[in-house]
C-alpha atoms as a PDB file:
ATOM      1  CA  UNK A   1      11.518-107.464 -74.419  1.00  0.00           C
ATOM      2  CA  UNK A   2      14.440-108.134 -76.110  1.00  0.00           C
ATOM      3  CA  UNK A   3      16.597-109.501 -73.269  1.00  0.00           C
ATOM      4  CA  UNK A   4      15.589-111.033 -70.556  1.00  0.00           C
ATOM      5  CA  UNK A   5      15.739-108.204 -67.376  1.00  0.00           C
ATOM      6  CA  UNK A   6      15.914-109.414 -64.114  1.00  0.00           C
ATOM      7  CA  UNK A   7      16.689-108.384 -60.739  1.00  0.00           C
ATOM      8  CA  UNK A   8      19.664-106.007 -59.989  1.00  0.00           C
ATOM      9  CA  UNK A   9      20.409-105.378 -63.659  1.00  0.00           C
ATOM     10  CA  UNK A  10      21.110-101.513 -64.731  1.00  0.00           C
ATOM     11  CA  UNK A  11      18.258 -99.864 -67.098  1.00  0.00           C
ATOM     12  CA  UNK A  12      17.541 -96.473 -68.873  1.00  0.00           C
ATOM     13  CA  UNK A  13      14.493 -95.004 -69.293  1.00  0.00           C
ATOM     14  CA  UNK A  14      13.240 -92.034 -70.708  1.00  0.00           C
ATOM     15  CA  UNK A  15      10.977 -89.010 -69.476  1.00  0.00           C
ATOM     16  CA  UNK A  16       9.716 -86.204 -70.966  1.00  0.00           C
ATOM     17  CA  UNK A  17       9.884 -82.950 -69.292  1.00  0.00           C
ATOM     18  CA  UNK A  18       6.526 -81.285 -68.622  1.00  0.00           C
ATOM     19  CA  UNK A  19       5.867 -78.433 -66.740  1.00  0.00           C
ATOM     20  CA  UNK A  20       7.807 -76.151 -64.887  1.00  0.00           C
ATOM     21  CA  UNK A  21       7.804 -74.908 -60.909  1.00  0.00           C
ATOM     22  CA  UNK A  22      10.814 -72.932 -60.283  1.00  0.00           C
ATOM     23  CA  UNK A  23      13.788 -75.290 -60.735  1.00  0.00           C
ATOM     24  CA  UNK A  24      11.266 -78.535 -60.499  1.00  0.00           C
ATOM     25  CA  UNK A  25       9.853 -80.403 -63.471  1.00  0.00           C
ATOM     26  CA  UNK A  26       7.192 -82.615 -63.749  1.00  0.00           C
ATOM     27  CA  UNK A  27       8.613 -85.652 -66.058  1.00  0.00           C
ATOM     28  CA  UNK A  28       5.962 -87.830 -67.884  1.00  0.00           C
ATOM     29  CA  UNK A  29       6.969 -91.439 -68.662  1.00  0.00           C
ATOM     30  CA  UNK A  30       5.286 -93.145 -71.208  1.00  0.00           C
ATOM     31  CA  UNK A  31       3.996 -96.437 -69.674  1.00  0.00           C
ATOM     32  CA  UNK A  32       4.025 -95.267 -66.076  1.00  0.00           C
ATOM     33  CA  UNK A  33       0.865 -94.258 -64.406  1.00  0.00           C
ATOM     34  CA  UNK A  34       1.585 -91.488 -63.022  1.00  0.00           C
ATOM     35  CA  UNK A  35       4.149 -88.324 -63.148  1.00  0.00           C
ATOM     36  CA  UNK A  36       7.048 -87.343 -61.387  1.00  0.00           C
ATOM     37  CA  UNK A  37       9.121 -84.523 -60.785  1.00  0.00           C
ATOM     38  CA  UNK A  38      12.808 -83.693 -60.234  1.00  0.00           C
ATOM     39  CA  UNK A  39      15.182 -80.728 -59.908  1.00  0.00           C
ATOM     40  CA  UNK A  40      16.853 -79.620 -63.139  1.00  0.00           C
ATOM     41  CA  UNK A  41      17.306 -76.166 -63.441  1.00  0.00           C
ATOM     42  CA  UNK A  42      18.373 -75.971 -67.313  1.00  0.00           C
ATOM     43  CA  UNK A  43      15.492 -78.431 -68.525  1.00  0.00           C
ATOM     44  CA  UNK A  44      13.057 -77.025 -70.699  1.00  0.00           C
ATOM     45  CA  UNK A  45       9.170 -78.326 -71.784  1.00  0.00           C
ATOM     46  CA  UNK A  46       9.484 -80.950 -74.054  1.00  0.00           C
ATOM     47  CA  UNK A  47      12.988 -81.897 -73.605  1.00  0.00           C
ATOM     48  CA  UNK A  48      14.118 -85.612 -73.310  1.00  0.00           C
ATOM     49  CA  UNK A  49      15.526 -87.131 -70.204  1.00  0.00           C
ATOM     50  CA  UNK A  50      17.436 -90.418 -69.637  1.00  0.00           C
ATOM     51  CA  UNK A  51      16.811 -92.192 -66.033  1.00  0.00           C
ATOM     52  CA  UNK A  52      19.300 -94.771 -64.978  1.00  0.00           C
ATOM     53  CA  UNK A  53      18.283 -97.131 -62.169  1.00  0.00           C
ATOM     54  CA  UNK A  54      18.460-101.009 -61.008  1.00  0.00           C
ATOM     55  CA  UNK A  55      15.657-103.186 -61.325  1.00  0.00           C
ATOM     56  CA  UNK A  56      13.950-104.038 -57.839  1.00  0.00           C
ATOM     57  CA  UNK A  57      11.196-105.879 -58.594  1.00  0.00           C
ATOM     58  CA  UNK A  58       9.654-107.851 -62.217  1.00  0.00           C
ATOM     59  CA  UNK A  59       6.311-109.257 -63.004  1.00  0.00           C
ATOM     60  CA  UNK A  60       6.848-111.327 -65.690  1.00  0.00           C
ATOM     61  CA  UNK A  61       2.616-112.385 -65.553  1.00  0.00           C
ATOM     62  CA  UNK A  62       2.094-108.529 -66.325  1.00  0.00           C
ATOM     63  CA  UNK A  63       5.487-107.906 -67.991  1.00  0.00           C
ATOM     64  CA  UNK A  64       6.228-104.701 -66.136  1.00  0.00           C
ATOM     65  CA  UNK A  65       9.956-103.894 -64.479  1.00  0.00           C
ATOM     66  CA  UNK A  66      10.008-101.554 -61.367  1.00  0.00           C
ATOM     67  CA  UNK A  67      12.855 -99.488 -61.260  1.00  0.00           C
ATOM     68  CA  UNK A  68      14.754 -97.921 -58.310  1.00  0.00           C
ATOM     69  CA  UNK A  69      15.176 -94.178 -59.850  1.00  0.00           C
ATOM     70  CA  UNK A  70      13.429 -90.836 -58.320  1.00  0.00           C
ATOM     71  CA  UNK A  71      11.990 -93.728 -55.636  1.00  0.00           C
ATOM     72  CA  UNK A  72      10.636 -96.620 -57.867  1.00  0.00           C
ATOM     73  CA  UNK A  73       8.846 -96.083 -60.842  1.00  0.00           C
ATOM     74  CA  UNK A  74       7.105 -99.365 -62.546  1.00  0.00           C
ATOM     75  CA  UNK A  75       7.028 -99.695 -66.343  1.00  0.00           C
ATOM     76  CA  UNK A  76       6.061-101.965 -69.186  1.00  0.00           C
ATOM     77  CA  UNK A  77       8.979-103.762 -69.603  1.00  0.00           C
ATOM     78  CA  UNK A  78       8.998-102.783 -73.259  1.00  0.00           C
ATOM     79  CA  UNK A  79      10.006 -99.190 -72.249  1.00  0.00           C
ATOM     80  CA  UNK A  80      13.217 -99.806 -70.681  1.00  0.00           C
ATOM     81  CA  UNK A  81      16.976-100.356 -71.930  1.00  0.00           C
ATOM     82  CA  UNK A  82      19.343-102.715 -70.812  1.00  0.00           C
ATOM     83  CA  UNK A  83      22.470-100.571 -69.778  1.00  0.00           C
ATOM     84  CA  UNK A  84      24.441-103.359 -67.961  1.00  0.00           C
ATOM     85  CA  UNK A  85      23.538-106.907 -67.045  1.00  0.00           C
ATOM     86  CA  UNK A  86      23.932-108.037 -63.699  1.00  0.00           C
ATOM     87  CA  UNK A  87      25.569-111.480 -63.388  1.00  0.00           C
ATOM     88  CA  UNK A  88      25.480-113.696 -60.489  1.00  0.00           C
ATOM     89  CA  UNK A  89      28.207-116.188 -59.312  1.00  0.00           C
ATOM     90  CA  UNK A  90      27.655-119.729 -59.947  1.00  0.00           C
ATOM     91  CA  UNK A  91      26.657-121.863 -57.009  1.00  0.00           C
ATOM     92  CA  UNK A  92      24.828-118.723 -55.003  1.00  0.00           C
ATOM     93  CA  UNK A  93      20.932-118.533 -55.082  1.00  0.00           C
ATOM     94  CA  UNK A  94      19.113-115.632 -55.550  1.00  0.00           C
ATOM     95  CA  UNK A  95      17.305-113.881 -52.500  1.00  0.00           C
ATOM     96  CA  UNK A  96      13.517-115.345 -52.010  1.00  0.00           C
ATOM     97  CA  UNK A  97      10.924-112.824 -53.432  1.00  0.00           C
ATOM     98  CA  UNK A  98       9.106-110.466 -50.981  1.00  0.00           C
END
């Protein structure tokens, strides 16, 4: 990872479309574990989709980012770009970890 990613900051990542059910698509991203799915009607097999989300959560041990877009999705951390970084005011402390 490039830059370091941390809590709050903005990210991209992209899925591929899969399959289609009537105006849902699955969406297959690469280092996730599973699939998702989403509404967009004009999306065909194959095509390329950007996600935008903030980072919730990241395991630096397993370098892996979860990401608050169509729910949460968790990624290598490798798979996601930095769209806008997130900085804190001096003198505050960030929240405790769950």
């Amino acid at each position: 990872m490039p830059r370091e990613i941390n809590i709050g900051d903005k990210v991209a990542i992209m899925a591929t479309v899969g399959k289609r059910i009537e105006d849902r698509v699955t969406l297959h991203i690469w280092t996730a574990n599973q699939s998702y799915s989403t509404i967009e009607p004009k999306a065909k097999s194959g095509d390329k989709i950007r996600l935008e989300g903030e980072v919730v959560h990241v395991d630096e041990e397993l370098r892996r980012v979860t990401v608050q877009v169509l729910g949460r999705i968790t990624v290598d951390a490798s798979s996601v770009e930095l769209v806008k970084k997130i900085r804190r005011p001096k003198g505050t402390t960030p929240l405790p970890a769950d």
